[in-house]
N, C-alpha and C. Protein backbone atom coordinates (compact mmCIF):
# COMPACT_ATOMS: atom_id res chain seq x y z
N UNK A 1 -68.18 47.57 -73.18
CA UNK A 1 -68.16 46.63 -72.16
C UNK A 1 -69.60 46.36 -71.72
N UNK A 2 -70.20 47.55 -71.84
CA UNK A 2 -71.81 46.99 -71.47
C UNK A 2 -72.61 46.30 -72.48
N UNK A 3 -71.89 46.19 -73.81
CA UNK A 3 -72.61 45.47 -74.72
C UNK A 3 -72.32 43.84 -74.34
N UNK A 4 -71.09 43.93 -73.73
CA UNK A 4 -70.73 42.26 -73.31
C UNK A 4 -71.60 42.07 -71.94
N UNK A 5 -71.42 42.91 -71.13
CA UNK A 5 -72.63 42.63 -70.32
C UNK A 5 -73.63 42.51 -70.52
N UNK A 6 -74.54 42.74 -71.18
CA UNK A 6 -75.95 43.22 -71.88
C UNK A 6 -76.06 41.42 -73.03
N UNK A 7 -74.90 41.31 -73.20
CA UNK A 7 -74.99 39.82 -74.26
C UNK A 7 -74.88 38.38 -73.25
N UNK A 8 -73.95 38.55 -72.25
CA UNK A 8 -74.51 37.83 -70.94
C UNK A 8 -75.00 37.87 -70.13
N UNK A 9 -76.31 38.62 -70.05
CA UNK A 9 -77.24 38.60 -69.53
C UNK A 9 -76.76 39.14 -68.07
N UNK A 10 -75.70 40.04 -67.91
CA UNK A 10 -75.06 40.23 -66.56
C UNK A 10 -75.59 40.82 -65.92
N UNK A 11 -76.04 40.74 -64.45
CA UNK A 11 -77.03 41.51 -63.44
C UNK A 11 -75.46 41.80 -62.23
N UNK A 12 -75.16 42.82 -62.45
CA UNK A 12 -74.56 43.26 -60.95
C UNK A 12 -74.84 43.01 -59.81
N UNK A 13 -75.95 42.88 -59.34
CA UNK A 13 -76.65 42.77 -58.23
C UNK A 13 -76.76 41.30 -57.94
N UNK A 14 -76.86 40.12 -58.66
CA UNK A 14 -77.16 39.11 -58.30
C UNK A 14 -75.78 38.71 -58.63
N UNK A 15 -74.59 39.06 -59.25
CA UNK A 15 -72.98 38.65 -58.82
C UNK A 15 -72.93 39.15 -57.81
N UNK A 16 -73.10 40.44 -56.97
CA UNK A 16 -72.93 40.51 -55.88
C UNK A 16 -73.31 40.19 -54.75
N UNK A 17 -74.68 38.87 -55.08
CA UNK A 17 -75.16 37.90 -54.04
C UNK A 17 -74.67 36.57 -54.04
N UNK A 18 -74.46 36.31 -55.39
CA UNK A 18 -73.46 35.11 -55.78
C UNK A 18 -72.53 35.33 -54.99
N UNK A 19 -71.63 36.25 -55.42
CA UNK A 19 -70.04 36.11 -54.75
C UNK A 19 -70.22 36.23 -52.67
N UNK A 20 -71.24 36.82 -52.23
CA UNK A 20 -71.67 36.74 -51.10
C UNK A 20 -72.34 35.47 -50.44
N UNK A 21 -73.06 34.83 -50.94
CA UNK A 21 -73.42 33.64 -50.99
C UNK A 21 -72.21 32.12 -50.77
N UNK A 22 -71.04 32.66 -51.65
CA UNK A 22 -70.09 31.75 -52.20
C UNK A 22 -69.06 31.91 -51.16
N UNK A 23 -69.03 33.32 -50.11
CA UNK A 23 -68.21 33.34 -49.18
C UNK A 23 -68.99 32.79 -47.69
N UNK A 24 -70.37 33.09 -47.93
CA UNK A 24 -70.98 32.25 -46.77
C UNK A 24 -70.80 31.22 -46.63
N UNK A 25 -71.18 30.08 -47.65
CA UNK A 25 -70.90 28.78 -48.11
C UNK A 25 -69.77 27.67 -47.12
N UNK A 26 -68.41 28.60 -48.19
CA UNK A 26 -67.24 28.66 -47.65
C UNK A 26 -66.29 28.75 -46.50
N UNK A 27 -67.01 30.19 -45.58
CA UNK A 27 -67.04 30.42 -44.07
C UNK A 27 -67.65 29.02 -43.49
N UNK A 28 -69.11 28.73 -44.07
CA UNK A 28 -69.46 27.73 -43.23
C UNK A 28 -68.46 26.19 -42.62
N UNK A 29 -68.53 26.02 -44.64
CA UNK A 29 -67.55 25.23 -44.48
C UNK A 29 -66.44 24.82 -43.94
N UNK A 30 -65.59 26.09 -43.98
CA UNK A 30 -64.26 26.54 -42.70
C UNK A 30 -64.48 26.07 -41.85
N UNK A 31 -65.78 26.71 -41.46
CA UNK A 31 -65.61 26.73 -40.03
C UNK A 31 -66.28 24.94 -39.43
N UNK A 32 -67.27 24.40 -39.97
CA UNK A 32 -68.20 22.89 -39.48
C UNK A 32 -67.64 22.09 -40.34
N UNK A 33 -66.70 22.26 -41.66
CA UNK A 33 -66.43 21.13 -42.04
C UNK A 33 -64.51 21.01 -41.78
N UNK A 34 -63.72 21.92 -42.56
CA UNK A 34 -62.19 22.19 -42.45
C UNK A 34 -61.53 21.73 -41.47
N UNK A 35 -62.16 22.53 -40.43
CA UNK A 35 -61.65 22.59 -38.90
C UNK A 35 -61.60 21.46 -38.10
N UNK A 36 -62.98 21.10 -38.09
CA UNK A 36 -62.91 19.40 -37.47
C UNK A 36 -62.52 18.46 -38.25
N UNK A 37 -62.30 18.77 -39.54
CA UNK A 37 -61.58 17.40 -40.38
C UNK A 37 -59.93 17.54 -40.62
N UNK A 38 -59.83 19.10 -39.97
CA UNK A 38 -58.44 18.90 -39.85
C UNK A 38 -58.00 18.39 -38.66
N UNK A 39 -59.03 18.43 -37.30
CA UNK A 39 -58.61 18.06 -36.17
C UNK A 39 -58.19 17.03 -35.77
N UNK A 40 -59.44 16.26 -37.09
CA UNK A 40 -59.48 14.58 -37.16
C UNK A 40 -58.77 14.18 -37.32
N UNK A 41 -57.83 14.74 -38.42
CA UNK A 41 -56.83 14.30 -38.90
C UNK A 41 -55.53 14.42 -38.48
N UNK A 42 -55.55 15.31 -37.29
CA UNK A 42 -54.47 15.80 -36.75
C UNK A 42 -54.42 15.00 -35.45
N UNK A 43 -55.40 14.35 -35.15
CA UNK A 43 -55.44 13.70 -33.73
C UNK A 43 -55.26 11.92 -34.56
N UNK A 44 -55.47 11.79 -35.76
CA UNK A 44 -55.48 10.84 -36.50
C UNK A 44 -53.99 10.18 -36.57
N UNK A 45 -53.37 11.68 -37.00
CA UNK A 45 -51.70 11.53 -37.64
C UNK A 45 -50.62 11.23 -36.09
N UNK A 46 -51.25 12.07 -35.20
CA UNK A 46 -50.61 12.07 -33.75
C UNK A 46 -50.68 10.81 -33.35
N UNK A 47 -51.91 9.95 -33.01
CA UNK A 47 -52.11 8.88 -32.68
C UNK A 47 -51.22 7.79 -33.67
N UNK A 48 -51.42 7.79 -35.02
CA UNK A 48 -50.46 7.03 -35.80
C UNK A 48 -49.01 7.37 -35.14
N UNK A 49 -48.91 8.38 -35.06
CA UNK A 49 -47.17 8.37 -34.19
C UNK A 49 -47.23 8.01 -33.22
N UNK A 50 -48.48 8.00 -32.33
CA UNK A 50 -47.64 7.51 -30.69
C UNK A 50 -47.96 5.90 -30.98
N UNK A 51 -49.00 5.50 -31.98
CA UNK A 51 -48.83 4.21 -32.38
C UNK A 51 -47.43 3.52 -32.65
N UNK A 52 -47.09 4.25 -33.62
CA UNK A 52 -45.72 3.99 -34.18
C UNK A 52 -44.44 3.73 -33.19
N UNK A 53 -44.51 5.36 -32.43
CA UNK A 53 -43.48 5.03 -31.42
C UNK A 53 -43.54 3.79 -30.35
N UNK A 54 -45.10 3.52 -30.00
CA UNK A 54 -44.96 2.01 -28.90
C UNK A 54 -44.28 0.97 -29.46
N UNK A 55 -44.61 0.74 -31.14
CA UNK A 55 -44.71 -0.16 -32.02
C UNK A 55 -42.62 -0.04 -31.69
N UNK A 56 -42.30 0.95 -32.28
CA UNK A 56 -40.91 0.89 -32.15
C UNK A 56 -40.24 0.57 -30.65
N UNK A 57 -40.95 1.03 -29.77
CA UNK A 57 -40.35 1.11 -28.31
C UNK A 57 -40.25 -0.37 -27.80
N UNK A 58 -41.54 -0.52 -28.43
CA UNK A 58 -42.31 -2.92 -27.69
C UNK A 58 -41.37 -3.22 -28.65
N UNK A 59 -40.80 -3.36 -30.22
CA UNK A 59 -39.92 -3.87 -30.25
C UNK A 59 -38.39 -3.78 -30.24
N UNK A 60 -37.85 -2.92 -29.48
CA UNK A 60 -36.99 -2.53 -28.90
C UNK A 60 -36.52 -3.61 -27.41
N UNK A 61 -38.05 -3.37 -26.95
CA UNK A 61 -38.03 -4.30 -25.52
C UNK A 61 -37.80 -5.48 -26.15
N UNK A 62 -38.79 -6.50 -26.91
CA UNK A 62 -38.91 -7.04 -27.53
C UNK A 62 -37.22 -8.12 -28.05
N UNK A 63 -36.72 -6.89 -28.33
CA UNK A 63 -34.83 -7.53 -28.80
C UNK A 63 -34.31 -7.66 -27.33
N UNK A 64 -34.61 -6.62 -26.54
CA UNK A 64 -33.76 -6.64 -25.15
C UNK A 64 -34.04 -8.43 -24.33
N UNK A 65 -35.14 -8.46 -24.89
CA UNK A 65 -35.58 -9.31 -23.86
C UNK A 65 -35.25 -11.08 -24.80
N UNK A 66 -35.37 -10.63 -25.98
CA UNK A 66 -34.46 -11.77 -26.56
C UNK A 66 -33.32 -12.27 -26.52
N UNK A 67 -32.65 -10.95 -26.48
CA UNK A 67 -30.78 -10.99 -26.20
C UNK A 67 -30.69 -11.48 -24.80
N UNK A 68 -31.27 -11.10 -23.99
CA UNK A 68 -31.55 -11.74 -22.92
C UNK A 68 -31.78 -12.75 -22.48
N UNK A 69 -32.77 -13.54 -23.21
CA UNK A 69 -33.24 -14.93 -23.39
C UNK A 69 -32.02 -15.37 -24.10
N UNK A 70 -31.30 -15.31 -24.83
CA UNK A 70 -30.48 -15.40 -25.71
C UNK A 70 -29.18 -16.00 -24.75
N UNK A 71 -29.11 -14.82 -23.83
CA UNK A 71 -27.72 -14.82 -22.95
C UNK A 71 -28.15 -15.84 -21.72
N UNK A 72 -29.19 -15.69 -21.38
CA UNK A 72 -29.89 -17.02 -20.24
C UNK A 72 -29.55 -18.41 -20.73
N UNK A 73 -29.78 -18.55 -21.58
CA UNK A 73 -30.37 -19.65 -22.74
C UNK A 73 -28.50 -20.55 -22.53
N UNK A 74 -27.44 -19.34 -23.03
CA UNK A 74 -26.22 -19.69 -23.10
C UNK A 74 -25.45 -19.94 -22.01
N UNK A 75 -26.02 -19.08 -20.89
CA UNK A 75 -25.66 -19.17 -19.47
C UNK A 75 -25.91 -20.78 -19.57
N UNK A 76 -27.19 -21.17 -19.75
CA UNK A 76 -27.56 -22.20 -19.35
C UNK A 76 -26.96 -23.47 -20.06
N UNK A 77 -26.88 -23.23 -21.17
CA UNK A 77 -25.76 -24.44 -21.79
C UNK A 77 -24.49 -24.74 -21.20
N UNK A 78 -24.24 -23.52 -20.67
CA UNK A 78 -22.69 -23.86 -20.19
C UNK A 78 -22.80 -24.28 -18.89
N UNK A 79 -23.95 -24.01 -18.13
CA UNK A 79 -23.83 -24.61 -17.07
C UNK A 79 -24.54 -26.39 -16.97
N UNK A 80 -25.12 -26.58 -18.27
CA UNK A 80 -25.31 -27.98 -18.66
C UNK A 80 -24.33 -28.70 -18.31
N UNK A 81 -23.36 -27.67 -19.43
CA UNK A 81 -21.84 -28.26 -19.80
C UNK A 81 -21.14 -28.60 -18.80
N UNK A 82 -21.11 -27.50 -17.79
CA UNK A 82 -20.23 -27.46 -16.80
C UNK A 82 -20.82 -29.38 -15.54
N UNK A 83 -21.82 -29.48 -15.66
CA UNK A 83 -22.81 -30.41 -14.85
C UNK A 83 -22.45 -31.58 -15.44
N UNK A 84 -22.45 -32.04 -16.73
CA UNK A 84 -21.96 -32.60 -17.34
C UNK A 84 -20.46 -33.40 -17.32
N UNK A 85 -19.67 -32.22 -17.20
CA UNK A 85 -18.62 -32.37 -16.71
C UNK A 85 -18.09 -33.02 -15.53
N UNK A 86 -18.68 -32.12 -15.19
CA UNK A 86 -18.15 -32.92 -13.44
C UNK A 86 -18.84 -34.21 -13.37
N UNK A 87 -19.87 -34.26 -14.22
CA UNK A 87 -20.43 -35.90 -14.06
C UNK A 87 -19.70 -36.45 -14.33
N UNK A 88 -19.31 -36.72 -15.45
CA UNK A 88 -18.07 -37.63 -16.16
C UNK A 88 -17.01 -37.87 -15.43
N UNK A 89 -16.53 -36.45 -15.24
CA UNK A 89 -15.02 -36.64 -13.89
C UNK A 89 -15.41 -37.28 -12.70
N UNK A 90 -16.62 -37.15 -12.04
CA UNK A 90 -16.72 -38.19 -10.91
C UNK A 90 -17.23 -39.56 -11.24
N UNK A 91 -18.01 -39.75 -12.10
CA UNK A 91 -17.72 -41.74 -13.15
C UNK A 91 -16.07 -42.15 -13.25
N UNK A 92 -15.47 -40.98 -14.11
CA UNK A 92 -14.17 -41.44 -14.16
C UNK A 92 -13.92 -42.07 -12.58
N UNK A 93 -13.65 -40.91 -11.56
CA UNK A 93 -13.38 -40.98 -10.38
C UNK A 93 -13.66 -42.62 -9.80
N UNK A 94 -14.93 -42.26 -9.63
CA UNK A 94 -15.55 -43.53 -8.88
C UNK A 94 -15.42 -44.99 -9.71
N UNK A 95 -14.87 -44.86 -11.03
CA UNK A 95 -14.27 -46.40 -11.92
C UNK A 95 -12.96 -46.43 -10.95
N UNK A 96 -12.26 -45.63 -11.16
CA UNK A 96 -11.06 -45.81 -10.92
C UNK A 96 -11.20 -46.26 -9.40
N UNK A 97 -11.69 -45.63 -8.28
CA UNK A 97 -11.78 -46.09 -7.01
C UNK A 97 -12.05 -47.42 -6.95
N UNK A 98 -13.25 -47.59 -7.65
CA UNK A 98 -14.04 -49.08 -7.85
C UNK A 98 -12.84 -50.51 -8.32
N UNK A 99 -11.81 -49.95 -9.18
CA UNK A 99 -11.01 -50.22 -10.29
C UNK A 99 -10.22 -50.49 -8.53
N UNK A 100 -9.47 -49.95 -8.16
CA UNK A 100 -8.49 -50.00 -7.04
C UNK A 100 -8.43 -51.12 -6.12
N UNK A 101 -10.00 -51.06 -5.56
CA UNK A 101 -10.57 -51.72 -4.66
C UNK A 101 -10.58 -52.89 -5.08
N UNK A 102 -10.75 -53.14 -6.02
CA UNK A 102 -11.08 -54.74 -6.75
C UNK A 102 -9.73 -55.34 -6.69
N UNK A 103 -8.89 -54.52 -7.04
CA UNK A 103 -7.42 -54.54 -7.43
C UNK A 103 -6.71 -55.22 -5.85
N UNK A 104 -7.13 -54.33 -4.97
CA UNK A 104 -6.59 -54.44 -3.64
C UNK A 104 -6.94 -55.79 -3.16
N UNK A 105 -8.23 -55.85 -3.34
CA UNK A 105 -8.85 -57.13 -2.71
C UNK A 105 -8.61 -58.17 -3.70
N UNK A 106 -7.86 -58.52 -4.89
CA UNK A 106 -7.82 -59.11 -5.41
C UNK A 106 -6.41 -59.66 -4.88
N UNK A 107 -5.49 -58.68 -4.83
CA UNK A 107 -3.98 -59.11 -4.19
C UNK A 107 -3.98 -59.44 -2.59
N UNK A 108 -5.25 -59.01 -1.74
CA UNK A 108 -5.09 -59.50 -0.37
C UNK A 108 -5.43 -61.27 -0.25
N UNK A 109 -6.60 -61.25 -1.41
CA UNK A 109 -7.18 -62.85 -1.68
C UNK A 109 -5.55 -63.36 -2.24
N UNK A 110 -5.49 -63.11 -3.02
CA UNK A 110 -4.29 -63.85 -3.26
C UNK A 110 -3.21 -64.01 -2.65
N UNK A 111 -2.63 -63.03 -1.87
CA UNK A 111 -1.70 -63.29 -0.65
C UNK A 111 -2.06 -64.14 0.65
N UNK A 112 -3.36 -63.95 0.71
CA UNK A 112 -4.12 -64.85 1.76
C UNK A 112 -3.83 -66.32 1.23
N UNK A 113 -4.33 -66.68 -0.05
CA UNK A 113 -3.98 -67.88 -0.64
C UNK A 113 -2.73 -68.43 -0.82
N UNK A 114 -2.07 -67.45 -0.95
CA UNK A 114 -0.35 -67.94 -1.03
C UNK A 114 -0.08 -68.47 0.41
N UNK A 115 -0.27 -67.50 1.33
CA UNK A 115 -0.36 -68.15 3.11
C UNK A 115 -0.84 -69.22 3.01
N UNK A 116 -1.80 -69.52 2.92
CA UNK A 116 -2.72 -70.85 2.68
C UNK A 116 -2.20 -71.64 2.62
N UNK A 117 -1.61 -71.50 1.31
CA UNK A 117 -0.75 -72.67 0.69
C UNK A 117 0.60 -72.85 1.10
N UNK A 118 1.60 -71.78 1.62
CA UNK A 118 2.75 -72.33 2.89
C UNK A 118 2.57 -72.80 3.53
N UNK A 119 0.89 -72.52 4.16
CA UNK A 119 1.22 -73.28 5.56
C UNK A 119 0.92 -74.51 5.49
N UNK A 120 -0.10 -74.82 4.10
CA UNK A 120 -0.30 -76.40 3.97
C UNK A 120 0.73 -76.86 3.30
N UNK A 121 1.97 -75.95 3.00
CA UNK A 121 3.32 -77.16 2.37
C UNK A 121 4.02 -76.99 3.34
N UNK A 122 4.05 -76.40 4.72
CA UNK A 122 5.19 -76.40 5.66
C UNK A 122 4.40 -77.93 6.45
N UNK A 123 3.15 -78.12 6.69
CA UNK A 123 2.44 -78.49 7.29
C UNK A 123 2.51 -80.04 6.71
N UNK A 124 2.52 -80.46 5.14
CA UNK A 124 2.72 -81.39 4.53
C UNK A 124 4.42 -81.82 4.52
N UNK A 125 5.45 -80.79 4.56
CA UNK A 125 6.88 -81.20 4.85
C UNK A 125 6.82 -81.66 6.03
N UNK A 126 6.57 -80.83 7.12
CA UNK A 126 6.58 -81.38 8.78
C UNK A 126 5.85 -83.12 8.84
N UNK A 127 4.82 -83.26 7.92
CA UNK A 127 4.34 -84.73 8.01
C UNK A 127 5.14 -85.44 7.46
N UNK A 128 5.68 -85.00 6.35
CA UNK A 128 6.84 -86.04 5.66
C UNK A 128 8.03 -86.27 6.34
N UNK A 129 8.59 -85.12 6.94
CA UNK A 129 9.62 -85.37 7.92
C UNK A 129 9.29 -86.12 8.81
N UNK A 130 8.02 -85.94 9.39
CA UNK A 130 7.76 -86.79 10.67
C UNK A 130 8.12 -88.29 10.12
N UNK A 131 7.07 -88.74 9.26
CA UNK A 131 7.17 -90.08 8.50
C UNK A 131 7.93 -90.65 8.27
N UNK A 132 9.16 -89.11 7.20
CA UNK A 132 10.57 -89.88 7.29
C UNK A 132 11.48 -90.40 8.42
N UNK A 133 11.10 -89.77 9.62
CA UNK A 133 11.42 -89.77 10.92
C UNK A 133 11.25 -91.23 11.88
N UNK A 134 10.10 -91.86 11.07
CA UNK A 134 9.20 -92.74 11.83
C UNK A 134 9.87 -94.17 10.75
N UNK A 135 9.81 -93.93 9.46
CA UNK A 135 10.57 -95.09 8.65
C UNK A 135 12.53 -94.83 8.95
N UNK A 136 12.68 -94.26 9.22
CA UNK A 136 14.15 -94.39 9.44
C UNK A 136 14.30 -94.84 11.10
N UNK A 137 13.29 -94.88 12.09
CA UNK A 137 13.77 -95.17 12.96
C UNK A 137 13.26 -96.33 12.94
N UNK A 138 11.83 -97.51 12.32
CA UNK A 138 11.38 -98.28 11.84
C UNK A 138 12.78 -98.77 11.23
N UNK A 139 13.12 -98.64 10.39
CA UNK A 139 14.65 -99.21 9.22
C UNK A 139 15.29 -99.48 10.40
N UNK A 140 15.76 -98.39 11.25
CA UNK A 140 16.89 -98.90 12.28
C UNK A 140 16.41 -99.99 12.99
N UNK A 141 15.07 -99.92 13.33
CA UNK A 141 14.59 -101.37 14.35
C UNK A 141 14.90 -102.36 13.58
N UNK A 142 14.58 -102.69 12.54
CA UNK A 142 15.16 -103.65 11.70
C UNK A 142 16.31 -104.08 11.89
N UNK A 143 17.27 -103.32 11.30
CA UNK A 143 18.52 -103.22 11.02
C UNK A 143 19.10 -103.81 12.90
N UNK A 144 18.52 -103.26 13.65
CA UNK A 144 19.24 -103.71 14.53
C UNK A 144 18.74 -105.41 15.18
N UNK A 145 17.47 -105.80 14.50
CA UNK A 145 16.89 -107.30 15.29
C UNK A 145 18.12 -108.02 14.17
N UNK A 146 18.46 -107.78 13.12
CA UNK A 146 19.66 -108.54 12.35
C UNK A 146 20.41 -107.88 12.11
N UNK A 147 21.71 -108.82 12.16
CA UNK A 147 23.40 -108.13 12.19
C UNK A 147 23.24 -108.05 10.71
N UNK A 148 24.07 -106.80 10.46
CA UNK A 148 24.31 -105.78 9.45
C UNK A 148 25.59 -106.83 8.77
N UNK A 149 25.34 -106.34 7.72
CA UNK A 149 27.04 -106.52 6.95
C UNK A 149 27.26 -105.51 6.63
N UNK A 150 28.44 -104.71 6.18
CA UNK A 150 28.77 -103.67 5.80
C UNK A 150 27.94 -103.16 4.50
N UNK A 151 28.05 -103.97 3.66
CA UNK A 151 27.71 -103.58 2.31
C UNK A 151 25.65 -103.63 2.64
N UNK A 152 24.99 -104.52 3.70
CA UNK A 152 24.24 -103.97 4.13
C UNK A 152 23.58 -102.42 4.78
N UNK A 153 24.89 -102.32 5.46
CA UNK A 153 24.39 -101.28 6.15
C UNK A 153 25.00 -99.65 4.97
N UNK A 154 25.66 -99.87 3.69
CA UNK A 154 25.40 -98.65 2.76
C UNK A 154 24.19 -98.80 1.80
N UNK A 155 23.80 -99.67 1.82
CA UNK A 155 22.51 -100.08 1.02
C UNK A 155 21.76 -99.49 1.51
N UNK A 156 21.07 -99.70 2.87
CA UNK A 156 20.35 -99.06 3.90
C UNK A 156 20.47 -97.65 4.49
N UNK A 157 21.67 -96.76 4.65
CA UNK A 157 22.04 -95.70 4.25
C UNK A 157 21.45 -94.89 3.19
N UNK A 158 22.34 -95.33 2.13
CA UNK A 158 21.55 -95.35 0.51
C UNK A 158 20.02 -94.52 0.74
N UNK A 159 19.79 -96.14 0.44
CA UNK A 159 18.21 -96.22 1.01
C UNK A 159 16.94 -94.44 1.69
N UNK A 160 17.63 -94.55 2.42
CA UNK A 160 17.09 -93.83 3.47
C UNK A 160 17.89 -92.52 3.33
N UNK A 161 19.02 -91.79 2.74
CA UNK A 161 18.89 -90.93 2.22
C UNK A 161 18.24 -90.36 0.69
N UNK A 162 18.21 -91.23 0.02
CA UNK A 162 17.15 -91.18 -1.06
C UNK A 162 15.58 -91.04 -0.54
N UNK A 163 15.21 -91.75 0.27
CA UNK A 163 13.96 -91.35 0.46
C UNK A 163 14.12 -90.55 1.21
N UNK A 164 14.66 -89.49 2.16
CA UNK A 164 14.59 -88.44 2.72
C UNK A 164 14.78 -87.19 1.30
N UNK A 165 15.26 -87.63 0.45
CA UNK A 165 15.48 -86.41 -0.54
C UNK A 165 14.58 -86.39 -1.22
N UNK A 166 13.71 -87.98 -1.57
CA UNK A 166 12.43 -88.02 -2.17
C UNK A 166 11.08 -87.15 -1.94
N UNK A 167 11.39 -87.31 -0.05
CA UNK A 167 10.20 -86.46 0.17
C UNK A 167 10.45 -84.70 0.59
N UNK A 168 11.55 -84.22 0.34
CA UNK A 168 11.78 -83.13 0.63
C UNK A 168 11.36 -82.66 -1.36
């Protein structure tokens, strides 16, 4: 075995500064490089999670507040709807009132006019009667400045009930 040592040039003493050396190194490293790059990384990975969790939490809110908007949104259509509605039913309403009124005043004008017009045909009979009133007692003045003959006085009769039926 010491010939293999002796052929690589092996010094005991300077492996046993090597391998001392190689644990200093190492310690160092542990300790100024490991440690704080695990810390880094550990405050790195933590932060990615509480990242994560806001990220999940904001869109969480995020839906709440959509469904929300969502349900406002629908509230609000229906109360379009509902506005809507009642518009229409009070147009309907107010045609039909409008519709009535026209209606009403259309049959008072016309009953007014029908009056109108009785009283100007009671008013036009009463003149004709009068008239007829005024030529039949006219006929009689006649009739009486000359003597009648019989067949005169149905002629004249005649007469004067025909024109009383004329003007009725």
């Amino acid at each position: 075995m010491q010939a293999i040592f002796q052929a690589l040039n092996f010094n005991p003493w300077t492996f046993l500064f090597q391998t001392l050396n190689l644990l200093v190194v190492m310690g160092l490293l542990y300790v100024f490089l490991y440690k704080p790059l695990g810390k880094v990384l550990a405050d790195r990975e933590a932060r990615i999670e509480g990242n994560l969790n806001d990220a999940a939490a904001a869109r969480e809110k995020a839906e709440n507040i959509l469904a929300e908007y969502r349900q406002q949104l629908q509230g609000a259509r229906q109360e379009a709807q509902a506005i809507l509605d009642r518009a229409t039913k009070m147009a309907e309403e107010t045609r039909a009132e409008i519709i009535n009124r026209a209606r009403e005043e259309a049959e008072r004008t016309l009953a007014q006019a029908r009056r109108e017009i009785e009283g100007e045909k009671s008013k036009a009979l009463a003149a004709i009667r009068s008239e007829a009133a005024s030529l039949a007692i006219l006929a009689a003045g006649k009739v009486l400045e000359r003597s009648l003959t019989p067949d005169d006085q149905e002629r004249l009769a005649r007469e004067a009930i025909a024109e009383v039926e004329r003007l009725q």
